[in-house]
N, C-alpha and C. Protein backbone atom coordinates (compact mmCIF):
# COMPACT_ATOMS: atom_id res chain seq x y z
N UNK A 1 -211.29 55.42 32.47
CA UNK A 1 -209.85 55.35 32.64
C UNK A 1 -209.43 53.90 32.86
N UNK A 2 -208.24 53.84 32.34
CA UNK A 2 -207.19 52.18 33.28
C UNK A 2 -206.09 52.50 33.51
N UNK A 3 -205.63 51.38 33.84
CA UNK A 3 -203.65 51.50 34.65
C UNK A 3 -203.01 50.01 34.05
N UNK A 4 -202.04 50.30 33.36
CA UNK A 4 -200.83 48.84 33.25
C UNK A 4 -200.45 49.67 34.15
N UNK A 5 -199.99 47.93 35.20
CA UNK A 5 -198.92 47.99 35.70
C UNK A 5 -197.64 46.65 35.08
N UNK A 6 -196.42 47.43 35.20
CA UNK A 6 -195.26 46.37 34.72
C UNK A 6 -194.87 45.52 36.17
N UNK A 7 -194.59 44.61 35.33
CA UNK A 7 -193.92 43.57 36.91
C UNK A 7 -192.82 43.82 37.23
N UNK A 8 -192.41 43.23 38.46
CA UNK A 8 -191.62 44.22 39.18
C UNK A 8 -190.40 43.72 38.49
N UNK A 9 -189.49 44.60 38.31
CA UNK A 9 -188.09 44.42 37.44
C UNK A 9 -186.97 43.96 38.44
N UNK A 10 -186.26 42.99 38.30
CA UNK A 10 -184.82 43.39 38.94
C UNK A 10 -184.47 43.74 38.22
N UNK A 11 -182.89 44.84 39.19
CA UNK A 11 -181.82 45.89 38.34
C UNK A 11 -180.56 44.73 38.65
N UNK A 12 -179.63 45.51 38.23
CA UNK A 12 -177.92 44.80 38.76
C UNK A 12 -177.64 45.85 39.73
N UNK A 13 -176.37 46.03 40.02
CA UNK A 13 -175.80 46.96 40.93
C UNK A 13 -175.59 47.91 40.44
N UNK A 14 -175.70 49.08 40.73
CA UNK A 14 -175.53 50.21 40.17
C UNK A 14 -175.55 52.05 41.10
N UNK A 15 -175.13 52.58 40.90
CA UNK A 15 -174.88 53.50 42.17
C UNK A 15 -176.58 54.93 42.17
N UNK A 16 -176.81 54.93 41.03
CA UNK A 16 -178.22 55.44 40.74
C UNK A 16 -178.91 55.73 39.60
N UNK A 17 -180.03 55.76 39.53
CA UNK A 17 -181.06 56.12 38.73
C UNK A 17 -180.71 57.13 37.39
N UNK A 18 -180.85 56.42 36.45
CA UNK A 18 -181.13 57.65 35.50
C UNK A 18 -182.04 58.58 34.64
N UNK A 19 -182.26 58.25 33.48
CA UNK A 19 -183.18 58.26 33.21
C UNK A 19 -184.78 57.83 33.23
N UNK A 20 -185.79 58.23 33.15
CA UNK A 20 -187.15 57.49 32.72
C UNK A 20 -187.52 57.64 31.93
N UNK A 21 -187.87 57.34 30.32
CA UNK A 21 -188.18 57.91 29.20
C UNK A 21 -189.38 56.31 28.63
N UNK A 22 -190.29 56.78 28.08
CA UNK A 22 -191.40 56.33 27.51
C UNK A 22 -191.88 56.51 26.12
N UNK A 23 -192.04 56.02 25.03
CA UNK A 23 -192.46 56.24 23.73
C UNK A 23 -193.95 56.14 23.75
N UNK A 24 -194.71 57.03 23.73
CA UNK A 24 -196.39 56.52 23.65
C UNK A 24 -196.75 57.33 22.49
N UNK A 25 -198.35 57.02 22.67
CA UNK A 25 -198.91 57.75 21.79
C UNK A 25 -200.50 58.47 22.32
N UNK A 26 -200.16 59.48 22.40
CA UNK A 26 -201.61 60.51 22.85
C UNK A 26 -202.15 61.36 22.10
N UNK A 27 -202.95 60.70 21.84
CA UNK A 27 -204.43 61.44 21.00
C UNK A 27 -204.68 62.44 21.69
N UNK A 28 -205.27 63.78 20.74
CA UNK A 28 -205.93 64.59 21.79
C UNK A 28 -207.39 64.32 22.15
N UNK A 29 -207.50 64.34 23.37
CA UNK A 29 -208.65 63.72 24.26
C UNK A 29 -208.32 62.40 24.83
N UNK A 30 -207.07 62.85 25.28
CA UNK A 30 -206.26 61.24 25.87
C UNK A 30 -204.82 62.01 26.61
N UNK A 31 -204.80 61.13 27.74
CA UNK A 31 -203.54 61.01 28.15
C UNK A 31 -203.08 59.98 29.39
N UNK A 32 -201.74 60.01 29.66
CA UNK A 32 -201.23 59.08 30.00
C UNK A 32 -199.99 59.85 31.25
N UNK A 33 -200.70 59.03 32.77
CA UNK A 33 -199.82 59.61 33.68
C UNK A 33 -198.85 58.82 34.41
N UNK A 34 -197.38 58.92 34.33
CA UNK A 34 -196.88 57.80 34.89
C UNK A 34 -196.36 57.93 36.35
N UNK A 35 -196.29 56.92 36.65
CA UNK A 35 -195.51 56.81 38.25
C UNK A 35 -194.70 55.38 38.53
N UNK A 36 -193.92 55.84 39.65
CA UNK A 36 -192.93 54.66 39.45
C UNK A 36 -192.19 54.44 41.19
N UNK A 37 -191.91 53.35 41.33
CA UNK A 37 -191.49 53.01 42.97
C UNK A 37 -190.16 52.33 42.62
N UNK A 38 -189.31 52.44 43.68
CA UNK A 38 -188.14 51.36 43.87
C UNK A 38 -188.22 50.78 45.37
N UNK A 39 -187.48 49.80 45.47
CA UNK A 39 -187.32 49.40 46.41
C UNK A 39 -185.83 48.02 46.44
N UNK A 40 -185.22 47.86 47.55
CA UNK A 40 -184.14 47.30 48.06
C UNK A 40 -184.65 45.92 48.10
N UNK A 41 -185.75 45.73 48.80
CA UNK A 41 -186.54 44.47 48.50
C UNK A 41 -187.59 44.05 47.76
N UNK A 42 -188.16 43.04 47.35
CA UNK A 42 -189.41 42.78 46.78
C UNK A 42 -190.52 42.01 46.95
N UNK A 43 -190.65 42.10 48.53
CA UNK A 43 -191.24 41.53 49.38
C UNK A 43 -192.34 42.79 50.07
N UNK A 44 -191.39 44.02 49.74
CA UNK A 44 -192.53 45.19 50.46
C UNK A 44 -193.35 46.37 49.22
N UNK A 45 -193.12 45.53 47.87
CA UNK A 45 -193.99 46.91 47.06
C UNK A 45 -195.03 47.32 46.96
N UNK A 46 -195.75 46.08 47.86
CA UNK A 46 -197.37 46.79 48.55
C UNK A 46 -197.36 48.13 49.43
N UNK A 47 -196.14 47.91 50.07
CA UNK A 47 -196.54 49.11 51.46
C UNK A 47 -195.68 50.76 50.45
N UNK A 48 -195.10 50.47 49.65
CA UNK A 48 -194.50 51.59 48.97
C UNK A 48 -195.26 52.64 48.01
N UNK A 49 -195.02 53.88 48.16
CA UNK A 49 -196.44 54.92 47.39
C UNK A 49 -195.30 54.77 46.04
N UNK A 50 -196.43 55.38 45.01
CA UNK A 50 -195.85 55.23 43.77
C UNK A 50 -195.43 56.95 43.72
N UNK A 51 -194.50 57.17 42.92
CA UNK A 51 -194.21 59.16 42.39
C UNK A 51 -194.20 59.27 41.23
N UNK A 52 -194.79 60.08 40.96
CA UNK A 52 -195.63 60.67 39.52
C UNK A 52 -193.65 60.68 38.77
N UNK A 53 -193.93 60.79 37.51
CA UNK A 53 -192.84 60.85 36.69
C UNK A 53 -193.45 61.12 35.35
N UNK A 54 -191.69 61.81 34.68
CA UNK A 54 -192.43 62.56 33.63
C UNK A 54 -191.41 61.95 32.70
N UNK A 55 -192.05 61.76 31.37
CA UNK A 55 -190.58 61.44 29.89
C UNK A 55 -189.80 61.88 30.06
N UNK A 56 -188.40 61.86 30.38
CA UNK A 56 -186.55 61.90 30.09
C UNK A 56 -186.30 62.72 31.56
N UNK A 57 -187.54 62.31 32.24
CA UNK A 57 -187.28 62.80 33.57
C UNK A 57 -186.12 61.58 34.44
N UNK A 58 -185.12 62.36 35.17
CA UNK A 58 -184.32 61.73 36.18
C UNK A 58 -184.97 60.93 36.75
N UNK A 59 -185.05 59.74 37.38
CA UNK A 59 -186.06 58.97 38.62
C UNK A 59 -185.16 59.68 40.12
N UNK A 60 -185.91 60.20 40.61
CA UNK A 60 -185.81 61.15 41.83
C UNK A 60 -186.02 60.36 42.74
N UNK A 61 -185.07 58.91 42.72
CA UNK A 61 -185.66 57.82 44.32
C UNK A 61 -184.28 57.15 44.30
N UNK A 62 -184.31 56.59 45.41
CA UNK A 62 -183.46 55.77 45.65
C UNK A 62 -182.92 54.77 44.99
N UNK A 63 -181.30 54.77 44.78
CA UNK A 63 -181.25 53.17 43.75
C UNK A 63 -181.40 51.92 44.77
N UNK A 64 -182.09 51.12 44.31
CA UNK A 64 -182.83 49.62 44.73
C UNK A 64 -182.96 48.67 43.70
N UNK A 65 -182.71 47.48 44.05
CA UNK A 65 -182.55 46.18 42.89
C UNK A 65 -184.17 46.19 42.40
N UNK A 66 -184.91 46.65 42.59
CA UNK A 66 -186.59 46.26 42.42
C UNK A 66 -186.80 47.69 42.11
N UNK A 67 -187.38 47.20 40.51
CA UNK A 67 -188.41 48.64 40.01
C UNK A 67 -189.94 48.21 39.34
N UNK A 68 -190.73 49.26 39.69
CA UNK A 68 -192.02 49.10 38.72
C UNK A 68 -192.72 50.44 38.82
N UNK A 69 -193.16 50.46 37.56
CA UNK A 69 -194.11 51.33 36.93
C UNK A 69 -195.50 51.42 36.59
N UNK A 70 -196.25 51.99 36.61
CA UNK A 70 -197.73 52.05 36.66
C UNK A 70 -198.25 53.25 35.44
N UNK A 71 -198.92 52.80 34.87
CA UNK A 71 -199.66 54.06 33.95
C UNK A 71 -201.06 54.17 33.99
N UNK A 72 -201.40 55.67 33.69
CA UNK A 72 -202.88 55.67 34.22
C UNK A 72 -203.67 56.52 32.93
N UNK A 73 -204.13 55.14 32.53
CA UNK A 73 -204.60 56.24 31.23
C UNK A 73 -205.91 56.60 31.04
N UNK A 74 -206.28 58.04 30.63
CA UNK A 74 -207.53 58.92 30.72
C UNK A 74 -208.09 59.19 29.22
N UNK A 75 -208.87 59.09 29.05
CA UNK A 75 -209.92 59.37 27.45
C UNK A 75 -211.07 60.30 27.96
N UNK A 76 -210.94 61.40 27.26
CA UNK A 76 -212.32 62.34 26.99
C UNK A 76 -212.77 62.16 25.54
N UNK A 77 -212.45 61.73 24.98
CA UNK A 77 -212.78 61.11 23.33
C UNK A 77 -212.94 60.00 23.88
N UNK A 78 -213.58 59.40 23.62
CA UNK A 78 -214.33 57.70 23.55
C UNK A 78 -213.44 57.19 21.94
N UNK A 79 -213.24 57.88 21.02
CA UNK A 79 -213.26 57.40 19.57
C UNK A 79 -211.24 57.52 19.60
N UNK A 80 -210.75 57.97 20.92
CA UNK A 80 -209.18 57.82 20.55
C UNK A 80 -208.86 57.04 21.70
N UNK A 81 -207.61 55.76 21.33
CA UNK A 81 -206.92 55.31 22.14
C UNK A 81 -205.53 55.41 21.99
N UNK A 82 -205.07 55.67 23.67
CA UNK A 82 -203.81 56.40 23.36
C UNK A 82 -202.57 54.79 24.13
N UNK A 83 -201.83 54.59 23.59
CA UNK A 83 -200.69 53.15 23.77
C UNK A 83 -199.51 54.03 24.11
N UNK A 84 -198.63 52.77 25.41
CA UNK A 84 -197.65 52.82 25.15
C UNK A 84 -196.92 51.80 24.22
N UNK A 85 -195.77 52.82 23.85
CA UNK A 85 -194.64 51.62 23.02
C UNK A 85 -193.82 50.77 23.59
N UNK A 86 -193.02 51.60 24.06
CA UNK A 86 -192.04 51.00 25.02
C UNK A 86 -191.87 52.27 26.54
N UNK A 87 -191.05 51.49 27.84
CA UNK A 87 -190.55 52.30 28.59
C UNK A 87 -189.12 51.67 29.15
N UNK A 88 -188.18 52.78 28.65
CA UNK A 88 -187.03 52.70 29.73
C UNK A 88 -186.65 53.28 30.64
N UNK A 89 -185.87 52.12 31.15
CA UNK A 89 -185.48 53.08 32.83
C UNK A 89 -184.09 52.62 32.61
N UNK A 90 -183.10 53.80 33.00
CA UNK A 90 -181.65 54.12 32.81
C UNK A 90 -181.26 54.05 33.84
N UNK A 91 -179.83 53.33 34.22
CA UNK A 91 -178.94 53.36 35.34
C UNK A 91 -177.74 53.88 35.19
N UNK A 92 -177.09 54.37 36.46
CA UNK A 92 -175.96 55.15 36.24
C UNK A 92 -175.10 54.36 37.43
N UNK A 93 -173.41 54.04 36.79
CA UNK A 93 -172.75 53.50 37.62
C UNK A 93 -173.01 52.24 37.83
C-alpha cells in the first residue's frame, strides 16, 4: 500500500463545505480510500484526526480556512495501478 498526501490548502471565506468529489482510476484488485481534515488554523494539522470520505460526498466538518486530504492506496494485483486525476473540494457561501 501508499498514501499522497496534498498540502495543506487555504480556502477564502465561506459559510460551509460542499462538495468532495475525486476523478481516479481503480483497477480491479485496487483501491483507493480517502480522508480529509479542516482546520481554522494551520499551525495544528498534526494534532487533527483525518475522516474517511467518499466521491460527491458532502465534507461533514467544519468550515476552516485550512484543508487537506490524504489517500490510501491498496493493490491485491501487483500488475494494476490505480491514479488519481484530480480532487475537488466545493464551498458554499
Amino acid at each position: 500500500s501508499a498514501t499522497y498526501t496534498t498540502a495543506i490548502t487555504t480556502t477564502i471565506n465561506f459559510s460551509s463545505w460542499g462538495n468532495f468529489t475525486v476523478n481516479d482510476y481503480r483497477p480491479t484488485g485496487s483501491s483507493i480510500d480517502y480522508y480529509i481534515k479542516t482546520s481554522t488554523a494551520n499551525d495544528n494539522f498534526s494534532t487533527i484526526t483525518y475522516t474517511p470520505i467518499s466521491n460527491n460526498q458532502t465534507i461533514p466538518l467544519m468550515a476552516g480556512d485550512y484543508v487537506q486530504v490524504t489517500a490510501s492506496f491498496t493493490r491485491t494485483d501487483n500488475t494494476v495501478i490505480p491514479k488519481i486525476n484530480n480532487i475537488s473540494i466545493k464551498v458554499a457561501g
